[in-house]
Protein backbone atom coordinates (compact mmCIF):
# COMPACT_ATOMS: atom_id res chain seq x y z
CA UNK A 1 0.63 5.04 -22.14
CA UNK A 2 0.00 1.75 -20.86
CA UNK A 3 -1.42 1.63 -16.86
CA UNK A 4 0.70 -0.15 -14.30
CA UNK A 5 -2.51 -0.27 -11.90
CA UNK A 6 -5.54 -0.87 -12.90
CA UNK A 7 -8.44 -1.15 -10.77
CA UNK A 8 -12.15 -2.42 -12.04
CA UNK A 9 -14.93 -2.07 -9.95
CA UNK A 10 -13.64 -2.55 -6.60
CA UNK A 11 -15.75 -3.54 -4.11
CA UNK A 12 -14.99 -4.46 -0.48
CA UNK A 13 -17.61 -5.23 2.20
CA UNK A 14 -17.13 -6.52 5.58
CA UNK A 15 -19.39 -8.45 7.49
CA UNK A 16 -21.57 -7.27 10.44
CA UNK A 17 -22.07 -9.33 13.49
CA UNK A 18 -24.51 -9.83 16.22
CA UNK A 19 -26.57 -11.70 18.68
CA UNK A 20 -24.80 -14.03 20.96
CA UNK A 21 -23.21 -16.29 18.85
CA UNK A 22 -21.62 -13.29 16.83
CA UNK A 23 -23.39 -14.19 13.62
CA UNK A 24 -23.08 -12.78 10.65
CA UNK A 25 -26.29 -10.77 9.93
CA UNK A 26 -24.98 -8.37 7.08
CA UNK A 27 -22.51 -6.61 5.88
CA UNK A 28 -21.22 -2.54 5.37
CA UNK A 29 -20.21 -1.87 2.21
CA UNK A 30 -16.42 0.72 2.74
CA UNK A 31 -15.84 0.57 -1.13
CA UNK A 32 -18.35 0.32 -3.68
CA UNK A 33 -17.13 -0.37 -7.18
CA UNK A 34 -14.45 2.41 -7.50
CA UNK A 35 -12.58 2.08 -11.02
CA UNK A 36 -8.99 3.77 -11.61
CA UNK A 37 -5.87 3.50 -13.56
CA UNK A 38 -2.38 4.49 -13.04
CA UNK A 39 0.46 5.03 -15.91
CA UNK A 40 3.89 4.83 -14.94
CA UNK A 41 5.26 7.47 -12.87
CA UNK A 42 2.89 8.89 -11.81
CA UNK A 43 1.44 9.17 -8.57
CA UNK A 44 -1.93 8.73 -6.78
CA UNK A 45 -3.33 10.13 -3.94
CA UNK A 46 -6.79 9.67 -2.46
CA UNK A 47 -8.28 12.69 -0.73
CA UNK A 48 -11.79 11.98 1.39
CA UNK A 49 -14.11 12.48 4.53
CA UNK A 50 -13.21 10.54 7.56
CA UNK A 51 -14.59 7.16 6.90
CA UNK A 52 -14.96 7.40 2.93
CA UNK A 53 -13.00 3.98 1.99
CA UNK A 54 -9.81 5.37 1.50
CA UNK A 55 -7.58 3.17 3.70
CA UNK A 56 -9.53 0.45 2.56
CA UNK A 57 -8.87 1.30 -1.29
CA UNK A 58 -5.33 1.49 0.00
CA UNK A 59 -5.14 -1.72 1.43
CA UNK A 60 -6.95 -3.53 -1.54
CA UNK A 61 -4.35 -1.50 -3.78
CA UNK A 62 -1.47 -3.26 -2.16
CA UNK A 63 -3.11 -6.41 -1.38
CA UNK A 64 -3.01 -6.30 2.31
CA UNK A 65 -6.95 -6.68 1.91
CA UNK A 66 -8.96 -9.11 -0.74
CA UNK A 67 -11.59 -7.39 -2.60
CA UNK A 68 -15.59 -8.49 -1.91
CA UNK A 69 -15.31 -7.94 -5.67
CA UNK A 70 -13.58 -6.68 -8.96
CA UNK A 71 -10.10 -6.83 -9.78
CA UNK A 72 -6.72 -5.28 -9.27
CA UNK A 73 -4.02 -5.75 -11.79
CA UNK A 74 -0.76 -5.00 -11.52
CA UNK A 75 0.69 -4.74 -15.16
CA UNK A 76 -2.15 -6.87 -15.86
CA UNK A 77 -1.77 -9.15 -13.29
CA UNK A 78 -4.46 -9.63 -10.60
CA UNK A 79 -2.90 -8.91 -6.90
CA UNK A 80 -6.07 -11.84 -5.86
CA UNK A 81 -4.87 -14.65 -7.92
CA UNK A 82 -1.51 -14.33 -6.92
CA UNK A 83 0.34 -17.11 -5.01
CA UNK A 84 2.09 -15.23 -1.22
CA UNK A 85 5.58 -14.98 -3.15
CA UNK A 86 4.18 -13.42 -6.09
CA UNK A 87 2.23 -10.75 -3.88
CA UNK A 88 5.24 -10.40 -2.20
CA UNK A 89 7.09 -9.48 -5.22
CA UNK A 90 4.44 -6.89 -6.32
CA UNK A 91 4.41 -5.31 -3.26
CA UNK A 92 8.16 -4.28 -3.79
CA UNK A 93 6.72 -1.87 -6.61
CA UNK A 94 3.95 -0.53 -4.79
CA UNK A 95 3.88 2.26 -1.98
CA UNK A 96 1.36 3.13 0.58
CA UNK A 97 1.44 5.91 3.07
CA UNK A 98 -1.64 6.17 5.72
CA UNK A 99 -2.44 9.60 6.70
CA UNK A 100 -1.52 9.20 9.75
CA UNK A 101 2.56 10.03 9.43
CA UNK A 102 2.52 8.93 13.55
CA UNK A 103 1.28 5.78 13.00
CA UNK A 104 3.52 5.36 9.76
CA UNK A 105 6.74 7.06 10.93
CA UNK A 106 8.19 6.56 14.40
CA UNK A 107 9.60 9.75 15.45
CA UNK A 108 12.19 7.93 17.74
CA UNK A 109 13.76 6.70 14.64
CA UNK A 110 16.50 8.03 12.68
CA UNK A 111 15.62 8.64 9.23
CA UNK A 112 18.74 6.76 8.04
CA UNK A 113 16.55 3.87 10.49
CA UNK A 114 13.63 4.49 8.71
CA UNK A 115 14.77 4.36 4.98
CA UNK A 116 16.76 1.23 5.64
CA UNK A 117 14.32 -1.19 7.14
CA UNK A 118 12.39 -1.50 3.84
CA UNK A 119 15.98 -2.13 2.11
CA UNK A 120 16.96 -4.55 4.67
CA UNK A 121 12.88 -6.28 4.80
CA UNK A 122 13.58 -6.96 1.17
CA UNK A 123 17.04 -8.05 1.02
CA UNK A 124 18.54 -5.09 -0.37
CA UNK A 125 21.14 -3.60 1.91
CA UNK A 126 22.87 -6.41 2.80
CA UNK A 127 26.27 -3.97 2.98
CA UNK A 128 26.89 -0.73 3.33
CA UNK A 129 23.26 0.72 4.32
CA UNK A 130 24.07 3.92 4.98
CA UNK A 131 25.59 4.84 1.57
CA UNK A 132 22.15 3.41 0.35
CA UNK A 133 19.80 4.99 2.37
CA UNK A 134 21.89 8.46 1.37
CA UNK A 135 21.28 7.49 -2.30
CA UNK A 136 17.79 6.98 -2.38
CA UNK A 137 17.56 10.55 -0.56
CA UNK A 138 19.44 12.39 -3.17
CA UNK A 139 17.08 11.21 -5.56
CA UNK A 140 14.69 12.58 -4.37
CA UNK A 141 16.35 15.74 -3.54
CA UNK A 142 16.88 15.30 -0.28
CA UNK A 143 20.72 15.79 1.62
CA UNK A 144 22.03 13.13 3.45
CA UNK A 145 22.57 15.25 6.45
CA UNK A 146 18.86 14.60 7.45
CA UNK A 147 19.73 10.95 7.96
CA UNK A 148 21.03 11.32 11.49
């Protein structure tokens, strides 16, 4: 089976500061040269001390984050030498979930609230949200009577 994501030596440092004039005078490396791939439908999850890279992998995955170095493709394409719409395309087809489900969920929202706003971000509920957001839950086996 052919991979939807492929990743090839991924490397992301960030730069360390200092002195006065907050120059740069090295750099930490979060992510040094981690390789994967993905086939379609299936599902990845990264598991790690606090501090291991993972949110950073994450937000290289999704291109929220350029690499220092290597390559993610996206059915071949790299998410780096895309132009903004393009990214913003891909990103409709790719998922991520911090750990943190109180920094990613707001429990003052409805879950009806929270499965919509991606629908409406992208332009896809333009009518009749509801019926949508109960859709998506039954396939995933969920009833719509957790929407309220």
């Amino acid at each position: 089976m052919t991979a939807v994501l492929e990743v090839r030596d991924l490397v992301k440092e960030y730069p360390v500061r200092s002195g006065v004039l907050r120059r740069v005078t090295g750099s930490v490396k979060a992510v040094n040269g981690i390789s994967l791939s993905l086939e379609r439908g299936r599902t990845l999850g990264l598991v790690g001390e606090t501090g291991c890279g993972k949110s950073t992998v994450g937000r290289c995955l999704v291109g929220l984050v350029q690499p220092t170095s290597g390559a993610v493709l996206l059915d071949g394409d790299n998410l780096s030498a895309m132009s903004s719409r393009d990214l913003r395309a891909a990103r409709r087809r790719i998922q991520l979930v911090f750990q943190d489900p109180y920094a990613s969920l707001d429990p003052r929202q409805s879950v009806e609230a929270i499965v919509s706003e991606p629908l409406r971000l992208h332009g896809l509920a333009r009518h009749n949200e509801s019926a949508r957001a109960a859709a998506l839950l039954d396939l995933v086996g969920l009833s719509s009577s957790v929407l309220q």
